[in-house]
Protein backbone atom coordinates (compact mmCIF):
# COMPACT_ATOMS: atom_id res chain seq x y z
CA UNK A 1 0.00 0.00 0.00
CA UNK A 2 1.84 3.64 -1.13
CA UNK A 3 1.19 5.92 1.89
CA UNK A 4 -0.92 8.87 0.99
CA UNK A 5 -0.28 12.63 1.69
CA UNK A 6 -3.60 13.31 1.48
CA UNK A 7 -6.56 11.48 -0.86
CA UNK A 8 -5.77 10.65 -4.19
CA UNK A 9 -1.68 12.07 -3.96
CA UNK A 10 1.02 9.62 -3.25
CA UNK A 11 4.36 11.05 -0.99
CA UNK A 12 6.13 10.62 -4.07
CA UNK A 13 4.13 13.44 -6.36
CA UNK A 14 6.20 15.90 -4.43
CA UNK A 15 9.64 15.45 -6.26
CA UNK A 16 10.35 19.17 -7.15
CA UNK A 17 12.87 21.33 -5.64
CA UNK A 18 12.31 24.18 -5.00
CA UNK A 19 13.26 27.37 -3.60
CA UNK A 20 10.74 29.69 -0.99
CA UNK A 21 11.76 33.59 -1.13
CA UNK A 22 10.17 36.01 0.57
CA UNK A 23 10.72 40.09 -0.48
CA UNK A 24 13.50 42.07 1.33
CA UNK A 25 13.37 46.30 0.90
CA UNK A 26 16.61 47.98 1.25
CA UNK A 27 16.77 51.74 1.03
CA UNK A 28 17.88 53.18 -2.25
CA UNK A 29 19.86 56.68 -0.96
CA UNK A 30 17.31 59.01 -2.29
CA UNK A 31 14.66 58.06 0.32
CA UNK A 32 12.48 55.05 -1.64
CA UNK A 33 13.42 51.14 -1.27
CA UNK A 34 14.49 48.60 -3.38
CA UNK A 35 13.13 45.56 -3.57
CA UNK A 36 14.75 41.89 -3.88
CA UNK A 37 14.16 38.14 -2.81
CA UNK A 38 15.43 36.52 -0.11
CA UNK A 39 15.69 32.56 -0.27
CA UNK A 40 13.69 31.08 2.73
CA UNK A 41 13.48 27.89 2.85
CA UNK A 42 14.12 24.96 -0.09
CA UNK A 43 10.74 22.58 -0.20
CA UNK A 44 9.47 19.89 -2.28
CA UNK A 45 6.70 20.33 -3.99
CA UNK A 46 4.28 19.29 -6.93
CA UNK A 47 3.68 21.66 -9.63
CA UNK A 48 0.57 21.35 -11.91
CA UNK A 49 -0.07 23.52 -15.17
CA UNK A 50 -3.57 25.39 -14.78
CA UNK A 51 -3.66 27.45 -17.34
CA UNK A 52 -2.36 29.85 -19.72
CA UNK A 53 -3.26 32.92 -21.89
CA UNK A 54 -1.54 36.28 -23.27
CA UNK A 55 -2.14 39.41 -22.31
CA UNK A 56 -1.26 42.87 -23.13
CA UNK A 57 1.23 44.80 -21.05
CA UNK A 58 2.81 48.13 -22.00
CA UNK A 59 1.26 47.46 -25.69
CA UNK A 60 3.30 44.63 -25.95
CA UNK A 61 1.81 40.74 -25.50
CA UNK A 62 2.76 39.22 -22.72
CA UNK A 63 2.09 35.49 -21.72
CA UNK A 64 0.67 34.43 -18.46
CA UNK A 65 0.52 31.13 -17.33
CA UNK A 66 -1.09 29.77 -13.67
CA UNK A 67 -0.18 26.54 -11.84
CA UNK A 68 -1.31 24.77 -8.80
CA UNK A 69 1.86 24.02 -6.36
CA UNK A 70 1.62 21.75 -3.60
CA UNK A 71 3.67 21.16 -0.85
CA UNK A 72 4.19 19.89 2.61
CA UNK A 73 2.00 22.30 5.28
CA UNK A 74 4.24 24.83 6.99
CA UNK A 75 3.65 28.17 8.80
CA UNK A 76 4.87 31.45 7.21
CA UNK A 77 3.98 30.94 3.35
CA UNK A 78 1.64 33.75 1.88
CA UNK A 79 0.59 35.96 -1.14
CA UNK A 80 3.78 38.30 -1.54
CA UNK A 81 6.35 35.43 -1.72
CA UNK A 82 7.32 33.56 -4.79
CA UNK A 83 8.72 30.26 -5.60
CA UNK A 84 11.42 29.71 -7.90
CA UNK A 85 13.11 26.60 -10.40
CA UNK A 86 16.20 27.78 -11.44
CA UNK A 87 14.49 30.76 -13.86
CA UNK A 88 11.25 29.71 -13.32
CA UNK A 89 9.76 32.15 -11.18
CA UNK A 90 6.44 31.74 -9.80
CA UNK A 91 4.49 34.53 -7.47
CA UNK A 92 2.03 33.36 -4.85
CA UNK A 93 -1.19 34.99 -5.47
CA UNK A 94 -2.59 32.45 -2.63
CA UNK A 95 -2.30 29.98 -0.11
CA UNK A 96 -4.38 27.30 1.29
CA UNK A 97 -4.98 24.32 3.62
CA UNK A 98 -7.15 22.44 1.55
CA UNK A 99 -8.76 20.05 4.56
CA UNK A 100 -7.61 22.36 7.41
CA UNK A 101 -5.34 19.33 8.33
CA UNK A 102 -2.15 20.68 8.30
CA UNK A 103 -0.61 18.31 6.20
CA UNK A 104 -0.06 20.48 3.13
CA UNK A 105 -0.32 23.21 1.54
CA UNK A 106 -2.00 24.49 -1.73
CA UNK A 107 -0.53 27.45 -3.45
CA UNK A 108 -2.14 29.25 -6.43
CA UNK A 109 0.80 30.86 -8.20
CA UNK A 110 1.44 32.78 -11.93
CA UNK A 111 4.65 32.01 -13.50
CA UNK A 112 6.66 35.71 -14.17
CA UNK A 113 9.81 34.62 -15.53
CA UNK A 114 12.04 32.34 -17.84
């Protein structure tokens, strides 16, 4: 019997790498703030494509894609942080615990960079 995570997702779906950053401001010298990433932690996780579509930004087209990433439940990840693979670079735009269990962690994300 393969041990279960939660229903229907074996321990082994979560077989990606990858890195937790949360944003760090520094001040610039003329009195705004710069903003960077700070790595957090490094989780495993599963990574689902959701969907994709292209937008316009700046009159240019832009493409936009959305996955699902799931990982083990831990305290501290929110909207605001990102994910990254290498230069895949995913923004949380939420966080959930899908059975209030937890056990993991659901995180709605848009990919912003290759």
């Amino acid at each position: 019997m393969i041990r279960e995570i939660s229903k229907g997702r074996p321990v082994g779906a979560l077989r990606r790498r990858l890195l937790l950053e949360a944003p760090a401001e520094t001040p610039d010298g003329a009195g705004g703030q710069l903003r960077s990433f700070e790595t957090v932690a490094a989780v495993w996780a599963q990574v689902e494509w959701l969907s994709g579509n292209e937008r316009w930004r700046a009159g240019r087209p832009e493409q936009a894609t959305s996955h699902r990433i799931t990982l083990r439940w831990r305290a501290g990840v929110d909207a605001g942080q990102r994910l990254r693979d290498g230069e895949q670079v995913f923004d949380i735009r939420a966080v959930g615990d899908p059975d209030g269990g937890r056990r993991r962690l659901v995180c709605l994300v848009e990919e912003v960079g290759r």
